[in-house]
Protein backbone atom coordinates (compact mmCIF):
# COMPACT_ATOMS: atom_id res chain seq x y z
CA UNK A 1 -38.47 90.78 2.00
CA UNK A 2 -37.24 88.21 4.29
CA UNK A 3 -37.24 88.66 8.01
CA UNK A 4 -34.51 89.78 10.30
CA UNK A 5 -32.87 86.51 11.97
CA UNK A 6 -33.24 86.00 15.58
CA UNK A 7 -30.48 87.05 17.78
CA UNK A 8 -28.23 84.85 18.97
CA UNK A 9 -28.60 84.66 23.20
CA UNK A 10 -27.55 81.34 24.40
CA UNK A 11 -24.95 78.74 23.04
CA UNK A 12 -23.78 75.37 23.49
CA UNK A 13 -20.78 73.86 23.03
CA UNK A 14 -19.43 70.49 21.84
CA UNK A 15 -16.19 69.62 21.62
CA UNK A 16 -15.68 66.81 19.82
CA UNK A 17 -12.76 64.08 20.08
CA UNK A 18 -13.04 60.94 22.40
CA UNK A 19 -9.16 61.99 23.52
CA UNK A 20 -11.36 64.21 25.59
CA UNK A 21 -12.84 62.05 27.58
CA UNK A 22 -9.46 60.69 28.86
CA UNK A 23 -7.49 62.42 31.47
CA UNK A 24 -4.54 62.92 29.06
CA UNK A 25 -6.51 65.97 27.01
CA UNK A 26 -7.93 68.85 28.51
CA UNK A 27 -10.54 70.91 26.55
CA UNK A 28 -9.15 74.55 26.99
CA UNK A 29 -10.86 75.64 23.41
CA UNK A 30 -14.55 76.25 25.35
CA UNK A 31 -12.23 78.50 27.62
CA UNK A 32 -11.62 81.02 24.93
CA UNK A 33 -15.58 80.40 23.46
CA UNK A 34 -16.91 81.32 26.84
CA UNK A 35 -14.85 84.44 27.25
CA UNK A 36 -15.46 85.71 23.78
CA UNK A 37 -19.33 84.72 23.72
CA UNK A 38 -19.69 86.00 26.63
CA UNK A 39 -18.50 89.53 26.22
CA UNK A 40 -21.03 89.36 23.58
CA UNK A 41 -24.31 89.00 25.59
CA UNK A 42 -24.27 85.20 24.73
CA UNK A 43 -24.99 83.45 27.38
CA UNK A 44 -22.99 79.55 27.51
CA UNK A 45 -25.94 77.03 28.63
CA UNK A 46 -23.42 74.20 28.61
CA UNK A 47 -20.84 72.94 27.13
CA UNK A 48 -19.99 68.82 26.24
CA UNK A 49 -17.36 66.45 25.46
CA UNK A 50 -18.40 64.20 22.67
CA UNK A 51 -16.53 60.88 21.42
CA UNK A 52 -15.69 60.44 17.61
CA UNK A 53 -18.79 58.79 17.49
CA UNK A 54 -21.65 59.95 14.51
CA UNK A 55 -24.17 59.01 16.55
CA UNK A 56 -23.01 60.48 19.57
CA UNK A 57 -22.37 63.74 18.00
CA UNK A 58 -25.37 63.80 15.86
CA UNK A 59 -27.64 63.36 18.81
CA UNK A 60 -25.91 66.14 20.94
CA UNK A 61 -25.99 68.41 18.24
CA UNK A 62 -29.82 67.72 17.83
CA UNK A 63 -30.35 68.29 21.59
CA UNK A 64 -28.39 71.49 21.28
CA UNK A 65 -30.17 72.83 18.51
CA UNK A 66 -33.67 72.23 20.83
CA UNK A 67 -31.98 74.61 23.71
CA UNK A 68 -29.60 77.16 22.62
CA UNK A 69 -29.70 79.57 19.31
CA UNK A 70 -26.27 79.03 18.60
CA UNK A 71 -24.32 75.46 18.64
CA UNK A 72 -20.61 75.58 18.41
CA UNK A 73 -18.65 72.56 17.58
CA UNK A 74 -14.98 72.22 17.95
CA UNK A 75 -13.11 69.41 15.88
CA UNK A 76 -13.85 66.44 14.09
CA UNK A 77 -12.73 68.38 10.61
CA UNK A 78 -9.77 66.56 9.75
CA UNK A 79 -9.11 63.98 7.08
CA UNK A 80 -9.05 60.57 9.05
CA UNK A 81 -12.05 57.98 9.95
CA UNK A 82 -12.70 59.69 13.04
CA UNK A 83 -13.04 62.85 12.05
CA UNK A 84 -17.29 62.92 11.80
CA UNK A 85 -18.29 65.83 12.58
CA UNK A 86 -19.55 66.82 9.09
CA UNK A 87 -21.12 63.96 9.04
CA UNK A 88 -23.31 63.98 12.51
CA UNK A 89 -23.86 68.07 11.37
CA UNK A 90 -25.83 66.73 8.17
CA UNK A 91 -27.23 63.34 9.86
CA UNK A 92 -28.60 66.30 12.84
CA UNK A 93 -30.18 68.53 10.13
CA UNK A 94 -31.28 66.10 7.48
CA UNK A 95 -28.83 67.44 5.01
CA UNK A 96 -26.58 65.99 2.45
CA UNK A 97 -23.10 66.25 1.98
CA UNK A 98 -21.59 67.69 -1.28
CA UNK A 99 -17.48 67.80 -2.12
CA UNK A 100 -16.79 71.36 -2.87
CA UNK A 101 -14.15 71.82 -5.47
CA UNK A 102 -12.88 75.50 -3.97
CA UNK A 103 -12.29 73.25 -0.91
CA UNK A 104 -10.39 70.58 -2.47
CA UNK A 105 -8.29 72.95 -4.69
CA UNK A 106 -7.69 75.18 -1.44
CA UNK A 107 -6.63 72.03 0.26
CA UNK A 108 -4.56 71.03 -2.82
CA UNK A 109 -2.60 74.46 -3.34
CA UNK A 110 -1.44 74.21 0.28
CA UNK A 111 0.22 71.36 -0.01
CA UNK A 112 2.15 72.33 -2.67
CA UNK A 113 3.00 75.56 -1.06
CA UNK A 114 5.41 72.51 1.19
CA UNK A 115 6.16 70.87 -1.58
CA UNK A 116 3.47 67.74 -0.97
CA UNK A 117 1.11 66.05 -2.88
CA UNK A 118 -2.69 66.56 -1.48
CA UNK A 119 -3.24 62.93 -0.59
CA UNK A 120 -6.56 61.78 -1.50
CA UNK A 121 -7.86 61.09 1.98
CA UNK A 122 -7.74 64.91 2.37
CA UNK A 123 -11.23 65.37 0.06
CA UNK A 124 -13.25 64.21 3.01
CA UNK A 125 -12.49 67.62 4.34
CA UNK A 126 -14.14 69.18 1.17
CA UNK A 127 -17.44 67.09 1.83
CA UNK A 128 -19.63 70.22 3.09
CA UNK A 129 -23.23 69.98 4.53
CA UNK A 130 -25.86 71.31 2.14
CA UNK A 131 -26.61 75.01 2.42
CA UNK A 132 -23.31 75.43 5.09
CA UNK A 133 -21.19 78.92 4.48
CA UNK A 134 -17.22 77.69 3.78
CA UNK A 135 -14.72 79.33 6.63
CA UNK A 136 -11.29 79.61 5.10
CA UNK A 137 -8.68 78.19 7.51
CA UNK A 138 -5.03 80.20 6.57
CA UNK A 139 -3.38 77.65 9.43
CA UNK A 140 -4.51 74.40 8.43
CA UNK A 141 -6.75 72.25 6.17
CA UNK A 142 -9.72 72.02 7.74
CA UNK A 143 -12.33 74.52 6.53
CA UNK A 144 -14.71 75.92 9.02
CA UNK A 145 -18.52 76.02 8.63
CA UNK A 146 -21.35 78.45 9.01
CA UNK A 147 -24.94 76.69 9.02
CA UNK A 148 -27.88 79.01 9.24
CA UNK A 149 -30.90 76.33 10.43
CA UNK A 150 -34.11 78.66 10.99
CA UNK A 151 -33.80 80.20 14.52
CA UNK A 152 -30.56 78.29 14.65
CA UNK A 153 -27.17 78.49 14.28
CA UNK A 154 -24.12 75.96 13.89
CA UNK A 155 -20.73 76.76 13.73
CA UNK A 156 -18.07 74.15 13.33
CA UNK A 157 -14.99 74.94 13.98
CA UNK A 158 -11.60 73.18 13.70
CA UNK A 159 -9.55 71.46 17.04
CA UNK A 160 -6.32 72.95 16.96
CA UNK A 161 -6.65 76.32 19.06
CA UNK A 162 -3.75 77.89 16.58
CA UNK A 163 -6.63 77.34 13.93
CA UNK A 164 -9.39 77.91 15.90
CA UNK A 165 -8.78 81.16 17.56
CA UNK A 166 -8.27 83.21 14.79
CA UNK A 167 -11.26 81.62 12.79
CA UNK A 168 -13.53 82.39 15.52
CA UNK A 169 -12.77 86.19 16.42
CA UNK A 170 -13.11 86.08 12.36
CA UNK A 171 -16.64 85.02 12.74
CA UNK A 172 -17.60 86.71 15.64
CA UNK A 173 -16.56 89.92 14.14
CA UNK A 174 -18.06 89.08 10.62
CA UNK A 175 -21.51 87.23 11.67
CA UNK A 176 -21.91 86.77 15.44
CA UNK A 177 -21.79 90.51 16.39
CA UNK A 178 -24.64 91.36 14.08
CA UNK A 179 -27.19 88.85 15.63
CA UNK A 180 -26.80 90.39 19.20
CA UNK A 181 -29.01 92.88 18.81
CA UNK A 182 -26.50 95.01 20.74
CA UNK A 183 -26.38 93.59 23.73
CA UNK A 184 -23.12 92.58 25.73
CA UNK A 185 -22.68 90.63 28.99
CA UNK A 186 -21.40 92.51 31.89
CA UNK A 187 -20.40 90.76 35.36
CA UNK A 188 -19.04 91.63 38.66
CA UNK A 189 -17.64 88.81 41.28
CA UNK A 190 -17.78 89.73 44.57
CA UNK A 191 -14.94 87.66 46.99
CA UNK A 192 -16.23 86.94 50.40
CA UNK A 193 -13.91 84.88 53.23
CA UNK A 194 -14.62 84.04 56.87
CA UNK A 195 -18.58 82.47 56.29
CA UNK A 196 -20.08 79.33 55.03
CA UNK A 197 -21.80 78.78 51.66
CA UNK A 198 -25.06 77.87 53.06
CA UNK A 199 -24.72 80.69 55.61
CA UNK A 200 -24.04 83.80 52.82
CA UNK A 201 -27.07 82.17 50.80
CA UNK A 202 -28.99 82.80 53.84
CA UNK A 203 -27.73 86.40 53.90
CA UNK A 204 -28.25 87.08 50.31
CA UNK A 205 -30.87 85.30 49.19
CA UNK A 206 -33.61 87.31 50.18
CA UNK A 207 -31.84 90.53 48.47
CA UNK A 208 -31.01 88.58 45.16
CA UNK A 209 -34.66 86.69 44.67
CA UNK A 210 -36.14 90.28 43.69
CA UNK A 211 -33.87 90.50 40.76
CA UNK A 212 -36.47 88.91 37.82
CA UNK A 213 -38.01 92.14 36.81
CA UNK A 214 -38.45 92.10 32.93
CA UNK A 215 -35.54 94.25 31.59
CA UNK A 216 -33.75 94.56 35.18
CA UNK A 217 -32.83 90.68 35.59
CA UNK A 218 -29.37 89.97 37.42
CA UNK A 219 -28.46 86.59 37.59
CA UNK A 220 -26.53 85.03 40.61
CA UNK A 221 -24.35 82.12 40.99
CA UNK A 222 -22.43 81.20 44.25
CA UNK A 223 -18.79 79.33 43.83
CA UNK A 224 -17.37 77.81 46.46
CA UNK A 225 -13.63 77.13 46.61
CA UNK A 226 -11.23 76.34 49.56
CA UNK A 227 -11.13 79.14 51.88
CA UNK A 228 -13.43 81.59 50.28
CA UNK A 229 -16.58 82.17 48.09
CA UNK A 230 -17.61 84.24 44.90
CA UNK A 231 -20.76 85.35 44.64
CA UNK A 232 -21.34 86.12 40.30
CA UNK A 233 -23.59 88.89 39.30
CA UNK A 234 -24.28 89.37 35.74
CA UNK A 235 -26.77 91.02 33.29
CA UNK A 236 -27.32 91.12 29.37
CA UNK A 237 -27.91 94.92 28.25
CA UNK A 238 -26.86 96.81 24.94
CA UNK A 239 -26.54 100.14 27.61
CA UNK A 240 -23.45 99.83 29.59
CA UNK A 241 -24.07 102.38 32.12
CA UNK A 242 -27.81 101.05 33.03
CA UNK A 243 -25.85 97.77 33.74
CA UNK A 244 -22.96 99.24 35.69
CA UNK A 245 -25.94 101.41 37.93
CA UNK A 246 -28.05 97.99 37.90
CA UNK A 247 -24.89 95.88 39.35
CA UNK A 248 -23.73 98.70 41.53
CA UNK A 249 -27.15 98.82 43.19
CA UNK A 250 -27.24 95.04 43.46
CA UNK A 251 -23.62 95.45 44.87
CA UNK A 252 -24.14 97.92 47.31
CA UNK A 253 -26.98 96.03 48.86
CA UNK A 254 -25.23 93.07 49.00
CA UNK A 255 -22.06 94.74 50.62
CA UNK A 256 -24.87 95.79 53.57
CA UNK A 257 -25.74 92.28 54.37
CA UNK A 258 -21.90 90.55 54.15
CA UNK A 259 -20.13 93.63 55.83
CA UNK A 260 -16.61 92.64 56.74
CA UNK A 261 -16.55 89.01 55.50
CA UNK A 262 -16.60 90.58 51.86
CA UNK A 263 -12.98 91.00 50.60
CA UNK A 264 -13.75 92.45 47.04
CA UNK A 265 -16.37 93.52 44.76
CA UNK A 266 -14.15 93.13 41.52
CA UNK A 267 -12.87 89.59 41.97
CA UNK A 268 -9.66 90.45 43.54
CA UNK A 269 -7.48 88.02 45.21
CA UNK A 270 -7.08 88.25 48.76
CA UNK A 271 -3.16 89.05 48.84
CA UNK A 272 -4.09 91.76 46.35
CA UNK A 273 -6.46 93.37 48.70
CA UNK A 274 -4.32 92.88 51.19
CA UNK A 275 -1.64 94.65 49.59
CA UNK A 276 -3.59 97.84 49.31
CA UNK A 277 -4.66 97.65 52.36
CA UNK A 278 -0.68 98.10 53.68
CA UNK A 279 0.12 100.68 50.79
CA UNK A 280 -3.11 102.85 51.51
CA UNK A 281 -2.01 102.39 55.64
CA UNK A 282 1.55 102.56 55.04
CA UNK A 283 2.58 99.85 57.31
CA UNK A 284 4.51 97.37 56.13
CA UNK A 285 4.25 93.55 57.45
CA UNK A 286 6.82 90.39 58.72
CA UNK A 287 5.97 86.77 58.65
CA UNK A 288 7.02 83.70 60.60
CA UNK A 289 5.03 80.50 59.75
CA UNK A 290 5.47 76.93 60.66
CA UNK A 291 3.00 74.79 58.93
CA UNK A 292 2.05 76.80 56.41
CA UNK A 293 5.69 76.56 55.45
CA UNK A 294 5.96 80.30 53.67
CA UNK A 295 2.89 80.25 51.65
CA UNK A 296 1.31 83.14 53.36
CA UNK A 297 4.45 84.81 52.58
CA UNK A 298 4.63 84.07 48.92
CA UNK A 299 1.20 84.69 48.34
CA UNK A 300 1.71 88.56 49.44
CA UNK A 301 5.06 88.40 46.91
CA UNK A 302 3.01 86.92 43.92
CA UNK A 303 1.51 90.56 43.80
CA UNK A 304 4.00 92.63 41.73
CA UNK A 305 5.46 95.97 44.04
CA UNK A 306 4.91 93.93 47.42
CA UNK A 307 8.52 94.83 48.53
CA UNK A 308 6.93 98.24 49.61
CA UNK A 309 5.18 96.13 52.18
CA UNK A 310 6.69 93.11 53.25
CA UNK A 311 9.72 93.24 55.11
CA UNK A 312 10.51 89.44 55.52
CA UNK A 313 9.04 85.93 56.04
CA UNK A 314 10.79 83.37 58.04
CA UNK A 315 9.91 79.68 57.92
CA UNK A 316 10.43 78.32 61.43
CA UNK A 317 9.20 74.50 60.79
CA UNK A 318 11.22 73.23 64.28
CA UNK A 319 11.15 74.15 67.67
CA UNK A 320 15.03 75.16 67.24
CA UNK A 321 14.19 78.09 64.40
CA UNK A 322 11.80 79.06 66.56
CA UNK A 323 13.87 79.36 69.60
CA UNK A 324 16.19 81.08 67.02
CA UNK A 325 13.43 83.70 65.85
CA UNK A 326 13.12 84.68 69.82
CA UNK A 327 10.52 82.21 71.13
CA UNK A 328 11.20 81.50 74.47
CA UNK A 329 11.98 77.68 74.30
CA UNK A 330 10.50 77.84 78.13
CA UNK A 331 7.16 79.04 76.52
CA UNK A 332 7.07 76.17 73.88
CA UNK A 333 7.54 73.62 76.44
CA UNK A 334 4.96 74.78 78.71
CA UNK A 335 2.27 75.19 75.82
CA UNK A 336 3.31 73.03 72.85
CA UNK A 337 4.40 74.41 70.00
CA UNK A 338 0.87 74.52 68.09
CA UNK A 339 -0.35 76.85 70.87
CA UNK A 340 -1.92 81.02 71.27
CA UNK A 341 1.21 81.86 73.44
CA UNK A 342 3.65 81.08 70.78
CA UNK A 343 1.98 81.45 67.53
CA UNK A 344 1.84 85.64 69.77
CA UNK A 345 5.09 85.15 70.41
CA UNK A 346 6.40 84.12 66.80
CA UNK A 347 4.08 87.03 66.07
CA UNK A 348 6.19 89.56 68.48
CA UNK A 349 9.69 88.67 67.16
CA UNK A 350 8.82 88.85 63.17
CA UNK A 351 7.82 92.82 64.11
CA UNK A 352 10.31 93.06 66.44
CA UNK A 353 13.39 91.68 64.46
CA UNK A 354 12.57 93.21 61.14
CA UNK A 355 10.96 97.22 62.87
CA UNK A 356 7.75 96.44 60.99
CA UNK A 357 4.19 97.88 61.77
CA UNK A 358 2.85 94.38 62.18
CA UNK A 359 4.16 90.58 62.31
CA UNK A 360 2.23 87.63 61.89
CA UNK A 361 2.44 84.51 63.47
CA UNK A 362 0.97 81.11 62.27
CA UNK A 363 1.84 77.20 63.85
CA UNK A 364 -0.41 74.30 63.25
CA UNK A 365 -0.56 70.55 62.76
CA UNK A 366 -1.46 70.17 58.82
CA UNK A 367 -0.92 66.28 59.07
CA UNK A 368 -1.73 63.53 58.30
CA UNK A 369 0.42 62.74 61.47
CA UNK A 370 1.18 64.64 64.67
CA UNK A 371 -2.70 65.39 66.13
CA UNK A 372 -3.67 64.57 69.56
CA UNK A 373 -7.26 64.62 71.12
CA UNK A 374 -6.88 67.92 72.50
CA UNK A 375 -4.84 69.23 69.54
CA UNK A 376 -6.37 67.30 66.57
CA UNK A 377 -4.72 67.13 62.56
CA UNK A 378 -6.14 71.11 61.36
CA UNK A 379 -5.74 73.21 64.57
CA UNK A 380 -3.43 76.43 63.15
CA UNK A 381 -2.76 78.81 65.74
CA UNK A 382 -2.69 82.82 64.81
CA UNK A 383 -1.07 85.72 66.13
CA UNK A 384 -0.81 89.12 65.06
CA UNK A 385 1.46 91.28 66.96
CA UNK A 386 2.05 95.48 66.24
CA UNK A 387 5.21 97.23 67.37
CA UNK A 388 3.65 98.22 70.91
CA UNK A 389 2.73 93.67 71.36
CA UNK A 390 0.64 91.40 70.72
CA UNK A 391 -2.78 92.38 69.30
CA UNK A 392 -4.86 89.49 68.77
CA UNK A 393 -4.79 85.73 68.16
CA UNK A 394 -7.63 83.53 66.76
CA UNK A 395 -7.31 79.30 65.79
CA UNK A 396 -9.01 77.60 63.72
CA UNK A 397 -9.78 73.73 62.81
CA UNK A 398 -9.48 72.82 59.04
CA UNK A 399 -10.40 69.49 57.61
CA UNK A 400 -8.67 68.20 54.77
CA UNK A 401 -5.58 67.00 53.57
CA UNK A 402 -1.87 68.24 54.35
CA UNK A 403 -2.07 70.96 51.15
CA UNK A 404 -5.94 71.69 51.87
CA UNK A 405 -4.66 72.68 55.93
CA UNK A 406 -1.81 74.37 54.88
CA UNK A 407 -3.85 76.72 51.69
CA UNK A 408 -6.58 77.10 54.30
CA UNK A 409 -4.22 78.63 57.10
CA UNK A 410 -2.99 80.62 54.68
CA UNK A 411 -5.92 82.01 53.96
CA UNK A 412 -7.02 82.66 57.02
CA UNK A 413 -4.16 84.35 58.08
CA UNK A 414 -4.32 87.18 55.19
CA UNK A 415 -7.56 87.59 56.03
CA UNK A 416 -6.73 88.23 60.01
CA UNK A 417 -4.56 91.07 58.56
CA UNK A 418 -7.09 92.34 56.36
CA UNK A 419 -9.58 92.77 58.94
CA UNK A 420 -7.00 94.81 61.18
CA UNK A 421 -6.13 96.83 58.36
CA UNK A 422 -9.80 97.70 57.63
CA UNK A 423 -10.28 98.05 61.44
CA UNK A 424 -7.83 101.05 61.65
């Protein structure tokens, strides 16, 4: 009686085609591999663009095969001279490669489904590695492959995502979900704004390093983007609700140490947060921006029912529209018009003009021109104003280019309303 095979934990993933490697072809099929493995338990070690090369291939599929138990390869299965992947599969394993007739006849019989002759260059798609389980491909030519290799797996896979797609959840369903032994990947993302990469690692560190006892292990990732930062928990178990008490702990005491400078602990957008915040306070919200040019605003009307909440957003780019809004053009010459007094007073007359709870107020310099010594390219000026006045301003100094200043004062300013909203 032969043994059980191992379970599959980790994969790699190669996706082959030297259009890849160009910046006119992006590689979405790993995407959809990730997601799907994932949800599985199976962890993605990395994942590899590979040029129509057999040697190339071969000797990342080798290198794969030493590191992960299950190596996924995505096209390379067509009919031309570039199309190797077969070939660098057998070269990898020492195999040989055998036409199959089913293949060819397969191949054959679609054709003249369209009225075609098969022409003969199509057979190199029949040429199978030794030993290798045929996938039948309904959407194209290219037949898929299943190669058992000891404590190994590799699954080839054709380029088109049409074709791909379907042959994969076909797999996965068929072979992949067996060799799991159960167990299924399960993540939360927590979404923290207002601190520093290095500074939440100091914070969290500590907490997260005691997560490596055998059978309680949560791994942690930190992702930095423009404005905020996601801190990844995840966990491989084949019990769902010992992973969602494990990650709630593990949330809970992370949510100690960040306090108000953690937005989510579901991955939630800041505008969607934000959102609920107004709807659970019942206040409701008016803009007037300058440099951000209304992308606070839309980013609080990308959220689907945000006309219960915001009132209006004005774009007041000159000194005239602001005059216009209700700034007192007397004010804006005595400060500038990047300055606390009127980014309160733009502030004031949003709330004031429109009868909402709150307005908020945002003028900057995004650049690359217009930045002085005192007033460098980056300073954004904020004001938040409630119907009784003004309630608070703050300004900041971004670095970066025009869109990086403008997405970063936009950010900032949602999360100056969030902080009010969780204040009261």
């Amino acid at each position: 009686m032969s043994p059980d095979p191992a379970p599959l934990r980790q994969a790699v993933i190669l996706a082959v085609g030297s259009e890849l490697l160009t910046p006119h072809k992006i590689d979405t099929n790993s995407l959809f591999l990730t997601e799907q493995l994932n949800a599985h338990g199976i962890v993605v070690r990395y994942k590899l663009a590979v040029s129509d090369d057999e040697d190339d291939i071969a000797t990342a599929i080798r290198d794969a095969a030493s590191r992960a138990d299950l190596v996924v390869t995505t096209g390379g299965l067509g009919p031309t001279d570039d199309d190797v992947t077969r070939a660098a599969v057998a070269r990898a394993f020492g195999l040989t490669l055998q036409e199959d007739a089913g293949v060819v006849s397969s191949i054959r019989s679609r054709f003249a489904s369209r009225g075609f002759e098969m022409p003969d260059i199509n057979r190199r798609q029949a040429l199978i590695p030794e030993g290798a389980a045929i996938l039948s491909n309904p959407r194209g030519t290219a037949p898929g492959l299943w190669m058992d290799r000891g404590d190994v797996v590799c699954l080839l896979l054709p380029g088109p995502p049409r074709e791909l797609c379907p042959m994969f959840e076909e797999v996965l369903s068929a072979r992949i979900v067996g060799r799991t032994a159960g167990h299924r990947l399960f993540r939360r993302v927590l979404t923290i704004v207002g601190r520093t990469e290095s500074h939440v690692e100091e914070l969290t560190q500590p907490i997260y390093s005691q997560w490596r006892s055998p059978g309680a292990v949560i791994e942690t990732t930190i992702l930095a983007s423009l404005g905020q930062l996601e801190l990844h928990l995840s966990t491989r178990s084949a019990d769902p609700d010992q992973a969602a008490r494990l990650l709630d702990d593990a949330t809970g005491a992370l949510a100690d140490v960040l306090g108000n400078s953690l937005v989510s602990k579901d991955g939630e957008s800041l505008e969607v947060v934000v959102g609920r915040l107004l709807t659970d306070c019942g206040r409701r919200i008016a803009l007037a921006e300058s440099c951000t040019g209304g992308l606070a605003t839309s980013r609080l009307t990308d959220v689907p029912g945000s006309s219960a909440y915001v009132l209006a957003g004005w774009v007041v780019y000159s000194n005239e529209a602001k005059v216009a809004l209700g700034v007192d053009a007397v004010l804006i010459a005595q400060h500038g018009a990047v300055s606390e007094p009127v980014a309160s007073a733009m502030a004031v007359q949003a709330c004031r003009r429109t009868g909402a709870d709150y307005g908020l107020g945002v003028t900057g310099i995004a650049g690359p021109g217009g930045g002085s010594a005192e007033k460098p390219v980056g300073t954004v000026w904020f004001g938040l104003a409630g119907v009784d006045g003004p309630l608070r301003t703050r300004t900041f100094r971004f670095t970066g280019e025009r869109d990086r200043v403008k997405l970063q004062a936009s950010q900032a300013a949602l999360d100056m309303l969030r902080r009010e909203l969780q204040r009261v």
